[in-house]
Structure formats: structure tokens, C-alpha cells
PDB file of N, CA and C in Angstrom:
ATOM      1  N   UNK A   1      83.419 130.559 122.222  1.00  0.00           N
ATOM      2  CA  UNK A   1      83.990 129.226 122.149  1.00  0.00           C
ATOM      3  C   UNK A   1      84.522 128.820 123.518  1.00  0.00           C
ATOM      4  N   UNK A   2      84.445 127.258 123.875  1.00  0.00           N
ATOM      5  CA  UNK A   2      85.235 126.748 125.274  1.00  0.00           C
ATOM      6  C   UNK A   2      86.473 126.934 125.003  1.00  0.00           C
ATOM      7  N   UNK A   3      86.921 127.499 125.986  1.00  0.00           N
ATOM      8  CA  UNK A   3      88.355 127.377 126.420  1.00  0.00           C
ATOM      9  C   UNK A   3      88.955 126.321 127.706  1.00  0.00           C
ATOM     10  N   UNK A   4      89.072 125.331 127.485  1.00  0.00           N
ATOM     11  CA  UNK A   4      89.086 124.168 128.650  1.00  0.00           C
ATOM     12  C   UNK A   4      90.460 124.803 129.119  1.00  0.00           C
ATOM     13  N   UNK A   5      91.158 125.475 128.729  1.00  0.00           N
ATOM     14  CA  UNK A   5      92.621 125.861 130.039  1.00  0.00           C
ATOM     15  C   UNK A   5      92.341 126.655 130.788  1.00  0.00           C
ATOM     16  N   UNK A   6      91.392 127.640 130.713  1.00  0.00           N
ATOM     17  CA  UNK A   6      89.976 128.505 131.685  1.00  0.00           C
ATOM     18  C   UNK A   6      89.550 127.700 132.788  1.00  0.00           C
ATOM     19  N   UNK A   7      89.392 126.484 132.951  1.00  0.00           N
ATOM     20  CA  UNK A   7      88.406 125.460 133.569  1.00  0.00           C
ATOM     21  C   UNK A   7      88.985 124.504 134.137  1.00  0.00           C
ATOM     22  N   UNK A   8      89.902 124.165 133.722  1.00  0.00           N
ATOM     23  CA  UNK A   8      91.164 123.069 133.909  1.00  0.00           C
ATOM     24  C   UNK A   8      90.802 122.889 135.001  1.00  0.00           C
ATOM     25  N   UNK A   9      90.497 123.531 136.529  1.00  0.00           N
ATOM     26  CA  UNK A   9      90.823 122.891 137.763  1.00  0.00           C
ATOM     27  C   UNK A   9      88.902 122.168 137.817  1.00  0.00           C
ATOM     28  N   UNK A  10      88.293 122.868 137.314  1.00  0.00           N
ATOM     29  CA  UNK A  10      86.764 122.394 137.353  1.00  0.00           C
ATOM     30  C   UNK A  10      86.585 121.137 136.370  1.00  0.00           C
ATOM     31  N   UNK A  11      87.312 120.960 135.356  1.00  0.00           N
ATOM     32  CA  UNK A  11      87.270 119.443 135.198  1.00  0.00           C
ATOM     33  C   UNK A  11      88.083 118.479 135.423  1.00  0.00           C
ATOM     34  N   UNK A  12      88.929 119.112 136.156  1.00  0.00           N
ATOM     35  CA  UNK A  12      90.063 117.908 136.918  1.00  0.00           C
ATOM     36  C   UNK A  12      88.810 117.740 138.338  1.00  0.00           C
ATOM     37  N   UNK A  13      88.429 118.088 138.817  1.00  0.00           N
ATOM     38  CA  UNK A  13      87.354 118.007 139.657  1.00  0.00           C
ATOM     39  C   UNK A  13      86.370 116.759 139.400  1.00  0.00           C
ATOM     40  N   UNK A  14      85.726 117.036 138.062  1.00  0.00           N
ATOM     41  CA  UNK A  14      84.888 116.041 137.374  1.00  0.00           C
ATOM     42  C   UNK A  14      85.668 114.944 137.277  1.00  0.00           C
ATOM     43  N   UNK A  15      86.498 114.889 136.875  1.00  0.00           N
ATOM     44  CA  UNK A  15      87.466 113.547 135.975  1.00  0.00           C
ATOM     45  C   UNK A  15      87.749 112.874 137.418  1.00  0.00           C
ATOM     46  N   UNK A  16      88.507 113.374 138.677  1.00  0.00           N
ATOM     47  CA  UNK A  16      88.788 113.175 139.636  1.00  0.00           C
ATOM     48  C   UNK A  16      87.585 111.885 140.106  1.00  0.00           C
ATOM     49  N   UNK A  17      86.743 112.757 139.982  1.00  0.00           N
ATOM     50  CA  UNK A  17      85.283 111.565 140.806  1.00  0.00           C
ATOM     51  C   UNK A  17      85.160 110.586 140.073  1.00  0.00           C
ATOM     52  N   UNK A  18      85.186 111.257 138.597  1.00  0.00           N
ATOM     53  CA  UNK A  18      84.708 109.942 137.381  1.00  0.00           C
ATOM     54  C   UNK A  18      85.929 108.248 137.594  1.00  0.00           C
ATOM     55  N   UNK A  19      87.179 109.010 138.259  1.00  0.00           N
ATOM     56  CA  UNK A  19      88.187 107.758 138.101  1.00  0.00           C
ATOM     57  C   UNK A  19      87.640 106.999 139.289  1.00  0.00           C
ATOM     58  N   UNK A  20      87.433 107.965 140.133  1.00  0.00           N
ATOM     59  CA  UNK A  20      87.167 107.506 141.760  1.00  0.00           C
ATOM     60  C   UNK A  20      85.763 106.300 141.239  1.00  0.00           C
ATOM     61  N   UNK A  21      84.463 106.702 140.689  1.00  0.00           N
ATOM     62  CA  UNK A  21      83.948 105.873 139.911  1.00  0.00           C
ATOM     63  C   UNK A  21      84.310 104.522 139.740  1.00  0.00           C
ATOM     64  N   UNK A  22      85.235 104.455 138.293  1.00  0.00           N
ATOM     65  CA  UNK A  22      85.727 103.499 137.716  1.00  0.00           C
ATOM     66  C   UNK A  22      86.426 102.536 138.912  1.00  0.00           C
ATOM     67  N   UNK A  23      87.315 103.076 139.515  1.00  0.00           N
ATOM     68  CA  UNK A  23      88.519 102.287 140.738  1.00  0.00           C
ATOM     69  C   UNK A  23      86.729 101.739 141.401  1.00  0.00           C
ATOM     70  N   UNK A  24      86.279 102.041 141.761  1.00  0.00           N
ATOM     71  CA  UNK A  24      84.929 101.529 142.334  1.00  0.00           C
ATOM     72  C   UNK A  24      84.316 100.522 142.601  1.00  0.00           C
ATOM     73  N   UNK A  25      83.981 100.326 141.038  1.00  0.00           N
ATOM     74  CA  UNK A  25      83.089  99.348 140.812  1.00  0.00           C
ATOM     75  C   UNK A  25      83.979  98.562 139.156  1.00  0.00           C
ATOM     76  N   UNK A  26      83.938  97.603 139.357  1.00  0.00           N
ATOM     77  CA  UNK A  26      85.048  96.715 138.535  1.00  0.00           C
ATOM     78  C   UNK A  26      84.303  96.482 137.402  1.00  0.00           C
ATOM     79  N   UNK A  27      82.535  96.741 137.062  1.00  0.00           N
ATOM     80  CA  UNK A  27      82.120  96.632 136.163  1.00  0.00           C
ATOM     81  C   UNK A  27      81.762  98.099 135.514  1.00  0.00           C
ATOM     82  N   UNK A  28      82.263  98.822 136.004  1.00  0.00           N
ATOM     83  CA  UNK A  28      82.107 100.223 135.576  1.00  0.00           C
ATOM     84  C   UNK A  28      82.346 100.254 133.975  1.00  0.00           C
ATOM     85  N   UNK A  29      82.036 101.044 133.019  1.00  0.00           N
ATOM     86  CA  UNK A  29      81.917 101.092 131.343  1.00  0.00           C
ATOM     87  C   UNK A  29      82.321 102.324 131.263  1.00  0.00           C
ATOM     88  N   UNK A  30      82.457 103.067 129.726  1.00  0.00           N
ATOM     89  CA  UNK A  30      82.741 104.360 129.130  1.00  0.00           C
ATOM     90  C   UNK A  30      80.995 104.796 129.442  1.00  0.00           C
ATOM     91  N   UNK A  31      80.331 103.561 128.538  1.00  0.00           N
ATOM     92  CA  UNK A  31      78.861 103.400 128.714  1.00  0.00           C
ATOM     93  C   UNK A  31      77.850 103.868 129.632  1.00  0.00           C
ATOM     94  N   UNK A  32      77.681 103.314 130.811  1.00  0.00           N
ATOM     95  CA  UNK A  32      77.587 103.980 132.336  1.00  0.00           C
ATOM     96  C   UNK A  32      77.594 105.402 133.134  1.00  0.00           C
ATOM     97  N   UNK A  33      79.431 105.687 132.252  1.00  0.00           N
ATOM     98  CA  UNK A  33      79.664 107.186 132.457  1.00  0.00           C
ATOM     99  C   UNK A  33      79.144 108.110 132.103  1.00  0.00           C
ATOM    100  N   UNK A  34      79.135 107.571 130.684  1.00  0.00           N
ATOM    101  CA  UNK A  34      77.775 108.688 129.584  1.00  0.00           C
ATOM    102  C   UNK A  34      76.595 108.798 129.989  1.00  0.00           C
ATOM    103  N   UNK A  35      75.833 107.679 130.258  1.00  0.00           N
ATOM    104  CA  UNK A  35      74.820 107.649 130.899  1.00  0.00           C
ATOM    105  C   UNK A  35      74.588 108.898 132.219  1.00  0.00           C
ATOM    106  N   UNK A  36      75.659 108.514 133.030  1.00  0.00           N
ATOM    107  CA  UNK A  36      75.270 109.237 134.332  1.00  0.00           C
ATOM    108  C   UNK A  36      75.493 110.460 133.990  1.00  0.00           C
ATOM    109  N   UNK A  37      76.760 111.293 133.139  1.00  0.00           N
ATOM    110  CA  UNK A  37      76.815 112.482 132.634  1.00  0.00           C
ATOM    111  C   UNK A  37      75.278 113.228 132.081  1.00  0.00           C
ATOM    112  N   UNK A  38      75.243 112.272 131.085  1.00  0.00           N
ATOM    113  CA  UNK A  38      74.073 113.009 130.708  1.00  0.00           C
ATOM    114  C   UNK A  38      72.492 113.040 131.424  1.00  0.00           C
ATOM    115  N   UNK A  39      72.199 112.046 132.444  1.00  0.00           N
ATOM    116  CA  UNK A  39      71.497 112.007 133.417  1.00  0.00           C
ATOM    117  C   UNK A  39      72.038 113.025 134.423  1.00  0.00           C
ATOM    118  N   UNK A  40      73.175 113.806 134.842  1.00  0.00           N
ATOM    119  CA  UNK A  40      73.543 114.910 135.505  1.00  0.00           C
ATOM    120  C   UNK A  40      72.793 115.964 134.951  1.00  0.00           C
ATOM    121  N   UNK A  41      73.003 116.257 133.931  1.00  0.00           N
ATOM    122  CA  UNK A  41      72.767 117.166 133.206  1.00  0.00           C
ATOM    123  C   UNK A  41      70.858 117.786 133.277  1.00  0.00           C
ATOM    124  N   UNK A  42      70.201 116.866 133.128  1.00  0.00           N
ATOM    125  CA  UNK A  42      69.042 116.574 133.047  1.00  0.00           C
ATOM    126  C   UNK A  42      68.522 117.060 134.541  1.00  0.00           C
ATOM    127  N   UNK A  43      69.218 116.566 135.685  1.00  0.00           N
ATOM    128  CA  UNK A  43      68.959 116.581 136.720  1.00  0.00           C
ATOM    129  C   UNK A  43      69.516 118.001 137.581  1.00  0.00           C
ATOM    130  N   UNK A  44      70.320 118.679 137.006  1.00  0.00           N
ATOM    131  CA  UNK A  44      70.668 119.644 137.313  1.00  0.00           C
ATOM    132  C   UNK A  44      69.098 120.841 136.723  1.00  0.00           C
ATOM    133  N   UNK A  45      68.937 120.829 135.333  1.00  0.00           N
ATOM    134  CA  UNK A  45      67.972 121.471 134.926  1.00  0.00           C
ATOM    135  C   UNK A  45      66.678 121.148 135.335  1.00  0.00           C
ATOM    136  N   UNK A  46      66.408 120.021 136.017  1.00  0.00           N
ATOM    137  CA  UNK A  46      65.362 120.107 137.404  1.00  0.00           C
ATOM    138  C   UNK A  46      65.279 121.044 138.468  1.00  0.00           C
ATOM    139  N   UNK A  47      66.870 120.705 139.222  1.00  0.00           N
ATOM    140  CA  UNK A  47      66.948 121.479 140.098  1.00  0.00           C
ATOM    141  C   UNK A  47      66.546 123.144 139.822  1.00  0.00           C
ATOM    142  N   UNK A  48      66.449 123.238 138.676  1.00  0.00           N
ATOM    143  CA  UNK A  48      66.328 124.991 138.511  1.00  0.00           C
ATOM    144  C   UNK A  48      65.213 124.838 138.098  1.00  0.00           C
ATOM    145  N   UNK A  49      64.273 124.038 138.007  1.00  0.00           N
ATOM    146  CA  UNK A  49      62.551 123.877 137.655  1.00  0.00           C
ATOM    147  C   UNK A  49      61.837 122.989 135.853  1.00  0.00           C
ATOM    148  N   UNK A  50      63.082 122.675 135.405  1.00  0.00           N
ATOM    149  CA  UNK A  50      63.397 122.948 133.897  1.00  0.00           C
ATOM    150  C   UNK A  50      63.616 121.301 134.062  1.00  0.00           C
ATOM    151  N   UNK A  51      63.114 120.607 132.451  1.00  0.00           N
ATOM    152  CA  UNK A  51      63.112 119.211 132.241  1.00  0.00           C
ATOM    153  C   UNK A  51      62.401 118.396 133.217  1.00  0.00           C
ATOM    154  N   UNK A  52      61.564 118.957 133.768  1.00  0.00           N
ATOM    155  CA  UNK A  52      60.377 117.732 134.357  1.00  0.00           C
ATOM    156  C   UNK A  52      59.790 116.535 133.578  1.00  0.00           C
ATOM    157  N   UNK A  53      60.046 116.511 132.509  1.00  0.00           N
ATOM    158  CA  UNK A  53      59.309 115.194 132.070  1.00  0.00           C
ATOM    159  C   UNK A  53      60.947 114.410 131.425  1.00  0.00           C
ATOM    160  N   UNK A  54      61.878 114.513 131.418  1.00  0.00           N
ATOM    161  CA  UNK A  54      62.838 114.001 130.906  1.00  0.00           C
ATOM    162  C   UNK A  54      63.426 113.266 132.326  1.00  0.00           C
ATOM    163  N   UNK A  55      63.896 111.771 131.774  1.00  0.00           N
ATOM    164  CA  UNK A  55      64.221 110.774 133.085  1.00  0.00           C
ATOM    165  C   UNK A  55      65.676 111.097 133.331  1.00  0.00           C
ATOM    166  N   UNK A  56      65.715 111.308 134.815  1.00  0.00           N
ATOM    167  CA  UNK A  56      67.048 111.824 135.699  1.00  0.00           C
ATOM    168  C   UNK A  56      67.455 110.638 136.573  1.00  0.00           C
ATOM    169  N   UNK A  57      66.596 109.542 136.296  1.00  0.00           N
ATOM    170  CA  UNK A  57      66.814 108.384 137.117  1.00  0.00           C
ATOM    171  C   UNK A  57      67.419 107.535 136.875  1.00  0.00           C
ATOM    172  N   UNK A  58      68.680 107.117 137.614  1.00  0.00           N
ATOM    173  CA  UNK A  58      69.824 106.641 137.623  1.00  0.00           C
ATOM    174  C   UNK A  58      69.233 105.195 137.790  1.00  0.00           C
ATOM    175  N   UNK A  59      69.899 103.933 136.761  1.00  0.00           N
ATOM    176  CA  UNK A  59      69.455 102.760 135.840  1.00  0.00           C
ATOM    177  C   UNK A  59      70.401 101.979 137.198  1.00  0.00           C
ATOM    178  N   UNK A  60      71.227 102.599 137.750  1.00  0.00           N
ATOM    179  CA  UNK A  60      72.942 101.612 138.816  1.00  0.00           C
ATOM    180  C   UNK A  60      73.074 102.836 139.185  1.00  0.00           C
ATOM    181  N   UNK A  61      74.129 101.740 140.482  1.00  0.00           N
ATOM    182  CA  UNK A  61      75.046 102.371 141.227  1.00  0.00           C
ATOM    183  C   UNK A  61      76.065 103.531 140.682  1.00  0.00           C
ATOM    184  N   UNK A  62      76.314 103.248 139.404  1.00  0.00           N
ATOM    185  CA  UNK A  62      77.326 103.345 138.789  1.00  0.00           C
ATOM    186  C   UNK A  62      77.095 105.053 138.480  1.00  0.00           C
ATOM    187  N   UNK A  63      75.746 104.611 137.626  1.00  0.00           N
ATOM    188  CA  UNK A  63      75.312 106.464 136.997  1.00  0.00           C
ATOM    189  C   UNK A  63      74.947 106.914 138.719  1.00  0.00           C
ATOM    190  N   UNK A  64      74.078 106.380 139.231  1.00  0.00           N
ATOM    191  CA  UNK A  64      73.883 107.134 141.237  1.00  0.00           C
ATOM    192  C   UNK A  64      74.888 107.836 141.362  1.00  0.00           C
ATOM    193  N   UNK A  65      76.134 107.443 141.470  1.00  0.00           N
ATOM    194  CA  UNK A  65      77.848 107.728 141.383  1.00  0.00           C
ATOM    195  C   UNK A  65      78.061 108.913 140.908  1.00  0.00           C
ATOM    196  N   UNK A  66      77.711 108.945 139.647  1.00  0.00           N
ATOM    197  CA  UNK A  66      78.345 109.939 138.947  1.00  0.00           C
ATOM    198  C   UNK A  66      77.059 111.344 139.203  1.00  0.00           C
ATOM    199  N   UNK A  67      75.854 110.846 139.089  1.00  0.00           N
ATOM    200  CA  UNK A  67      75.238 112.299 139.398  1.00  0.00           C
ATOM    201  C   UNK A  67      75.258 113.103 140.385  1.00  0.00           C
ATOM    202  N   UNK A  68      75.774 111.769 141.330  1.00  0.00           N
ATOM    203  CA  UNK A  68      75.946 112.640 142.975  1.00  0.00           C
ATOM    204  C   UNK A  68      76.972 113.840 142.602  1.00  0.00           C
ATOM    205  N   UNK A  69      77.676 112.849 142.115  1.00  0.00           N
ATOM    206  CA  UNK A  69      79.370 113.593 142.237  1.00  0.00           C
ATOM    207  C   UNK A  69      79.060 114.917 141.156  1.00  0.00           C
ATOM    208  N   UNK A  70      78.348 114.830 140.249  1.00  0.00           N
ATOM    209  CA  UNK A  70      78.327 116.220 139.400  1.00  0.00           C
ATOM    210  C   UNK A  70      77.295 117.115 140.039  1.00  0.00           C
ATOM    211  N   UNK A  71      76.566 116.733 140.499  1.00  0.00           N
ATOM    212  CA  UNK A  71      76.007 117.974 141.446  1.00  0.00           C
ATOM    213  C   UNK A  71      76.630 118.362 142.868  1.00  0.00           C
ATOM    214  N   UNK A  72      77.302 117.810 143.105  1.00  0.00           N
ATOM    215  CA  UNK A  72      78.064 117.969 144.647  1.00  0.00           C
ATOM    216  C   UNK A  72      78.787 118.917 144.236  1.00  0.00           C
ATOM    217  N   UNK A  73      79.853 118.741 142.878  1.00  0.00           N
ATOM    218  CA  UNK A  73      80.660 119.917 142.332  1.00  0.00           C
ATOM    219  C   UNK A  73      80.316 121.073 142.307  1.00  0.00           C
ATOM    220  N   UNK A  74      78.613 121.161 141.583  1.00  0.00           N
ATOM    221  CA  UNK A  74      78.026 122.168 141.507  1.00  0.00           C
ATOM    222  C   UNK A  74      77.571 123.098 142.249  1.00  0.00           C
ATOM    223  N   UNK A  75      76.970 122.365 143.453  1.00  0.00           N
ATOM    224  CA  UNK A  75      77.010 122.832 145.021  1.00  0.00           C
ATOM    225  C   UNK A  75      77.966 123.441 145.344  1.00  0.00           C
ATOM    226  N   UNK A  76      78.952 122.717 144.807  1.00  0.00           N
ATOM    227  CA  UNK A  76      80.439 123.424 146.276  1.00  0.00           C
ATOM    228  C   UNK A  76      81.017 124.597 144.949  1.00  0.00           C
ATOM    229  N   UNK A  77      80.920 124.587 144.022  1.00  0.00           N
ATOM    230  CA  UNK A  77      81.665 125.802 142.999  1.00  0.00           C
ATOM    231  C   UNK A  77      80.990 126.823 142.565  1.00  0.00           C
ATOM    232  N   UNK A  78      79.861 126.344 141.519  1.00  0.00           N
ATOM    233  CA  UNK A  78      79.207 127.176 140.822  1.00  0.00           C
ATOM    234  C   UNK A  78      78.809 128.584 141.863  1.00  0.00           C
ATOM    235  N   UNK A  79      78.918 129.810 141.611  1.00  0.00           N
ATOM    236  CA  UNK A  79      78.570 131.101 142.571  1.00  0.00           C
ATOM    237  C   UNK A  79      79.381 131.469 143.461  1.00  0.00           C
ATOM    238  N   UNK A  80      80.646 130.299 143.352  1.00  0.00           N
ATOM    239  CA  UNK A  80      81.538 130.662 145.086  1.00  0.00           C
ATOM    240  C   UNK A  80      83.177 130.025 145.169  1.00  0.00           C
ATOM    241  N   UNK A  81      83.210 129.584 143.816  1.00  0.00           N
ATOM    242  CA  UNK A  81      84.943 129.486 143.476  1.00  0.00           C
ATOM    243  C   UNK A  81      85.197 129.881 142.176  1.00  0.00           C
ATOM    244  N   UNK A  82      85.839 131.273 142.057  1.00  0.00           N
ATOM    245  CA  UNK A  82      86.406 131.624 140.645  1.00  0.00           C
ATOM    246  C   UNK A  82      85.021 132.423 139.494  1.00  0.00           C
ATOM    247  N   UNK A  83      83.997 133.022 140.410  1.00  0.00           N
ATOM    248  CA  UNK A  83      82.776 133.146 139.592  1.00  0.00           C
ATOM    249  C   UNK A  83      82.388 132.231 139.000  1.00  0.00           C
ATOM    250  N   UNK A  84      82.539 130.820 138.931  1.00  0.00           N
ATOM    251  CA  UNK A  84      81.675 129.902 137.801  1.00  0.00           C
ATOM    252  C   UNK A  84      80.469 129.942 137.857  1.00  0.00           C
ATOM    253  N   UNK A  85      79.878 130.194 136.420  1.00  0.00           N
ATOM    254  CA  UNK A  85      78.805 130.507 136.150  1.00  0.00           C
ATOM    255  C   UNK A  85      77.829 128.880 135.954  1.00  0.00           C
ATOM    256  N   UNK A  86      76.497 128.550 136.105  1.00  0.00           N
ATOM    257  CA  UNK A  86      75.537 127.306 135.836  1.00  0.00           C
ATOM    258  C   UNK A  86      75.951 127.138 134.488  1.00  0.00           C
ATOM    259  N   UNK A  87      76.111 127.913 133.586  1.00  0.00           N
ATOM    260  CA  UNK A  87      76.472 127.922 131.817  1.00  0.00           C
ATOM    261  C   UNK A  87      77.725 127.372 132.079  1.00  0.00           C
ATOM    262  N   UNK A  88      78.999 127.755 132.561  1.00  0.00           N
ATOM    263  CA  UNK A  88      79.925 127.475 132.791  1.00  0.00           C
ATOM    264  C   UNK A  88      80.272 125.650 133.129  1.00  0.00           C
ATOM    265  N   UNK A  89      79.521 125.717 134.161  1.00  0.00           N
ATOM    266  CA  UNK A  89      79.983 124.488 134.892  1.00  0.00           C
ATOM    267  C   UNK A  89      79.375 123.382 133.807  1.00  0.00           C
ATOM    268  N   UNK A  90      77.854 123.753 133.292  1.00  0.00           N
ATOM    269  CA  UNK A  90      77.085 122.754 132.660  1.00  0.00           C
ATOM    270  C   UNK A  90      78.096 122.762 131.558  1.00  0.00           C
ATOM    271  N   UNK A  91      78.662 123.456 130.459  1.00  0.00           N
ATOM    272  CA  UNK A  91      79.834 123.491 129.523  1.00  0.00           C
ATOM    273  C   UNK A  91      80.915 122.511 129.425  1.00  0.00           C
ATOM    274  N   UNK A  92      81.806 122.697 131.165  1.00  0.00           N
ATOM    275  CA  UNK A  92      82.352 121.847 131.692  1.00  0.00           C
ATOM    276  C   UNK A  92      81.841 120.043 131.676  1.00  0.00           C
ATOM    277  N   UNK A  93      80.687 119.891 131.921  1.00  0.00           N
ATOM    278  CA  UNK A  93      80.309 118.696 131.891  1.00  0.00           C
ATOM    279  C   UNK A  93      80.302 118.038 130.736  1.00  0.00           C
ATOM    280  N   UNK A  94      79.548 119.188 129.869  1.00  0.00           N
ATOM    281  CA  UNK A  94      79.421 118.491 128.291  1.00  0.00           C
ATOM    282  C   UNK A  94      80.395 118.130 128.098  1.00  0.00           C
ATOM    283  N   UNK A  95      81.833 118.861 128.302  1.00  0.00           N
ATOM    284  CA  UNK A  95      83.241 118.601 127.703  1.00  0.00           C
ATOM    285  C   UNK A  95      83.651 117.392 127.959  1.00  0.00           C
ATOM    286  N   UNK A  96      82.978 117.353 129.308  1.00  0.00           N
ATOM    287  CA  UNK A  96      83.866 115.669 129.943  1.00  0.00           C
ATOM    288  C   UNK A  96      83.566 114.606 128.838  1.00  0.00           C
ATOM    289  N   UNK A  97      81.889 114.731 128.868  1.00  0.00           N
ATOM    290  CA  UNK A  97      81.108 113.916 128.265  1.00  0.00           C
ATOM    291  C   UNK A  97      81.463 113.493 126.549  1.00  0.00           C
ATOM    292  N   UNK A  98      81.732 114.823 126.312  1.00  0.00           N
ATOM    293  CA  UNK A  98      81.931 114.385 124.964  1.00  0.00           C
ATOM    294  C   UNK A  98      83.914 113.964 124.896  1.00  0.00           C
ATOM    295  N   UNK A  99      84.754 114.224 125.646  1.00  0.00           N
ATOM    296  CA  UNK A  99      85.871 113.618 126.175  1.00  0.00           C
ATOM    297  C   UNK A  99      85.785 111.584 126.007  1.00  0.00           C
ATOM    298  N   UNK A 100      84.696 111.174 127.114  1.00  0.00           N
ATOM    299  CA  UNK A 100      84.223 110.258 127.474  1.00  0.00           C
ATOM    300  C   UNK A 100      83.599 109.472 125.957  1.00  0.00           C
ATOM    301  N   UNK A 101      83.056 109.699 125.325  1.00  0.00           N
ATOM    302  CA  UNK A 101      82.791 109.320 124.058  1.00  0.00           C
ATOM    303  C   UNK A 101      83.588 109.164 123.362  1.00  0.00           C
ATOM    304  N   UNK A 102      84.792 110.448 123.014  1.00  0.00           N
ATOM    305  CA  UNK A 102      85.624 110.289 122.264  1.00  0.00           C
ATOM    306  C   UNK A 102      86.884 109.219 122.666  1.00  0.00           C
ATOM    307  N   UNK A 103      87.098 108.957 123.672  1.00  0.00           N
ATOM    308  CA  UNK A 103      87.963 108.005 124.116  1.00  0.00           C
ATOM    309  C   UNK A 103      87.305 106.171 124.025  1.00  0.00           C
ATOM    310  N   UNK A 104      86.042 106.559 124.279  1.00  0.00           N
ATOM    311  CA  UNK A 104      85.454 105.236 124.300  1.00  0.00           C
ATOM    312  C   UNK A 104      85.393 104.726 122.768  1.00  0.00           C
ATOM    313  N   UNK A 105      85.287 105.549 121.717  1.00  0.00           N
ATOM    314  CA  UNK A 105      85.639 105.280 120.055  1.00  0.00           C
ATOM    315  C   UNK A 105      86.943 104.394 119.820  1.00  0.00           C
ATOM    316  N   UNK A 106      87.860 104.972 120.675  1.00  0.00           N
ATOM    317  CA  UNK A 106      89.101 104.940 120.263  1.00  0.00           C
ATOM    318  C   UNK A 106      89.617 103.184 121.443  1.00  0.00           C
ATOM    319  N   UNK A 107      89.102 103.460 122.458  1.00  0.00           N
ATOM    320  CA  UNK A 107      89.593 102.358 123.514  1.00  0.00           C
ATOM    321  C   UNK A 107      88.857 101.310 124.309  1.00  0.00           C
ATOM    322  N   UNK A 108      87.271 101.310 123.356  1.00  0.00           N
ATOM    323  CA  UNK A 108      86.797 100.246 124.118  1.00  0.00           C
ATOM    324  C   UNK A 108      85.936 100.675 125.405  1.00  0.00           C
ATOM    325  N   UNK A 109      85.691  99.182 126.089  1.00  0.00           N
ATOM    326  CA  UNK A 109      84.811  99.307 127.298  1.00  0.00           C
ATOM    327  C   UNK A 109      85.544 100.510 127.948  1.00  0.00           C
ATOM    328  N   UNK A 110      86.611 100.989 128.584  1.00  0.00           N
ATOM    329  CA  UNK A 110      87.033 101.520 129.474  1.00  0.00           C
ATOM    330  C   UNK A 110      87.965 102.531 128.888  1.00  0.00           C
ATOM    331  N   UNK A 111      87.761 103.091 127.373  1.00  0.00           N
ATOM    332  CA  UNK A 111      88.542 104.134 126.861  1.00  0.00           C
ATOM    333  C   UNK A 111      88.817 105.168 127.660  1.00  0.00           C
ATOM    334  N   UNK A 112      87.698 105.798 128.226  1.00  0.00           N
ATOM    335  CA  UNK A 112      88.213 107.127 128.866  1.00  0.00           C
ATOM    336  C   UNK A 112      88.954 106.694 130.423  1.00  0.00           C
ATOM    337  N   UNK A 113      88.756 105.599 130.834  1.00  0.00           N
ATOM    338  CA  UNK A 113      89.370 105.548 132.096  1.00  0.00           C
ATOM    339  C   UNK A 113      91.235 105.144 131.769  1.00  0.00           C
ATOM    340  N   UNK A 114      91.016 104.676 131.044  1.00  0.00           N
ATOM    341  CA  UNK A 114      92.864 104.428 130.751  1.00  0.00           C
ATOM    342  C   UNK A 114      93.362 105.849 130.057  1.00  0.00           C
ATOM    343  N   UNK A 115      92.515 106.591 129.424  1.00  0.00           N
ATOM    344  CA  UNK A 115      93.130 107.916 129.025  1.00  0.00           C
ATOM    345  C   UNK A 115      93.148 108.473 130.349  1.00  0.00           C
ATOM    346  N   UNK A 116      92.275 108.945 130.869  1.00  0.00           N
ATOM    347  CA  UNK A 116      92.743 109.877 132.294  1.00  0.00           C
ATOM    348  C   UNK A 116      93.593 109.186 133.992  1.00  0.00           C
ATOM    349  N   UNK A 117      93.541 107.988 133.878  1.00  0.00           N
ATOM    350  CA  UNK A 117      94.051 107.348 134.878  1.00  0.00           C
ATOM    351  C   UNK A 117      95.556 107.460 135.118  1.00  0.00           C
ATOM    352  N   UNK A 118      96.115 107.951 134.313  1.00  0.00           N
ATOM    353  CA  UNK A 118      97.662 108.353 135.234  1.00  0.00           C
ATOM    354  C   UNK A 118      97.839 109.714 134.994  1.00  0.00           C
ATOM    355  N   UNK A 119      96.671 110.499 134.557  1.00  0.00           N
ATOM    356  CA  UNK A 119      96.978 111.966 134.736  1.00  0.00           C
ATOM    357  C   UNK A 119      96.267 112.811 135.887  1.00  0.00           C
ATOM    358  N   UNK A 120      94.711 112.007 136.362  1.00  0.00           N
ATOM    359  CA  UNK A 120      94.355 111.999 137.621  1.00  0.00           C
ATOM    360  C   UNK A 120      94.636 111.690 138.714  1.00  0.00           C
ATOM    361  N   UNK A 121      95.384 112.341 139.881  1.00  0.00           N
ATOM    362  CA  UNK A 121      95.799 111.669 140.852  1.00  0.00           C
ATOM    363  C   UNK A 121      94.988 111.420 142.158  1.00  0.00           C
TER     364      UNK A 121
END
């Protein structure tokens, strides 16, 4: 099972960019975010040879944004801060993602950004 207090600094990492995101671009969505999350995801399992026929291609600026930023993480952590493992980090993402959904149920266009915006600094 995830243990997100294990990870805590690797998705304050994620969330970090995702606000940086939102502050961004003024039409930014919960919508968008999901999008680019799960277009990360996709695009990461390229990088390792895996999901060639599934689209990694970013629709805006917005998802561009966010895949940079989740593979940049991945670059700079996965193998070389704290052992994080590709299972690990990809885990981490889902969490955001499904975070990001669950807030957007509850708050609209911009649910998850008013949930994490005064706990991200």
C-alpha cells in the first residue's frame, strides 16, 4: 500500500510546479492538470521504450507545463535522492492525479489549486 508520509518531500515537489502552473497561466483548469498528469505518465513509459502508440502530446501550454515539470522531477530524483524507485515516483504522480480529481469534485474549475495554494510555498 502507498504511504504518502514516505514521499511527502517528492510530492511537495510535484504540487510545487503544479501551483507554479496554475499562478501561470490565468486560464489554467483542474481539467488541464489531469490532462498533463496523465500525459506525463504516458510519456515517461516512452522514455523507457513502453506506450508507443498511446498520445503523449501535449493539446497547450498548460499540459507542455506540467509534463516538463514531471519529468524534470524524474530526472533530478528517481536513482539519486532517497533511492526513489521509477515505481515509486510514477505512484507519486498517480497520487497527485488522483488528489487533483478529487478536489476538482469537490471545488470546481480550480479545486485542487485552492486546496494546495496556501500549503505550497
Amino acid at each position: 500500500m502507498f504511504d504518502p508520509e514516505k514521499y511527502l518531500d517528492v510530492l511537495q515537489n510535484i504540487e510545487f510546479g503544479l501551483k507554479l502552473v496554475y499562478e501561470d497561466h490565468a486560464h489554467a483548469s483542474d481539467f488541464y492538470i489531469m490532462q498533463g498528469l496523465e500525459k506525463s505518465l504516458i510519456t515517461m513509459k516512452q522514455k523507457k521504450g513502453y506506450a508507443k502508440n498511446q498520445n503523449s502530446e501535449p493539446d497547450n501550454e498548460i499540459e507542455e507545463e506540467v509534463i516538463a515539470h514531471i519529468v524534470e522531477i524524474q530526472e533530478m530524483r528517481v536513482g539519486k535522492i532517497n533511492d526513489l524507485t521509477q515505481e515509486e515516483y510514477v505512484r507519486c504522480v498517480i497520487e497527485v492525479a488522483k488528489s487533483v480529481k478529487r478536489h476538482n469534485a469537490v471545488g470546481g474549475r480550480t479545486g485542487y489549486y485552492d486546496f494546495i495554494k496556501d500549503f505550497i510555498l
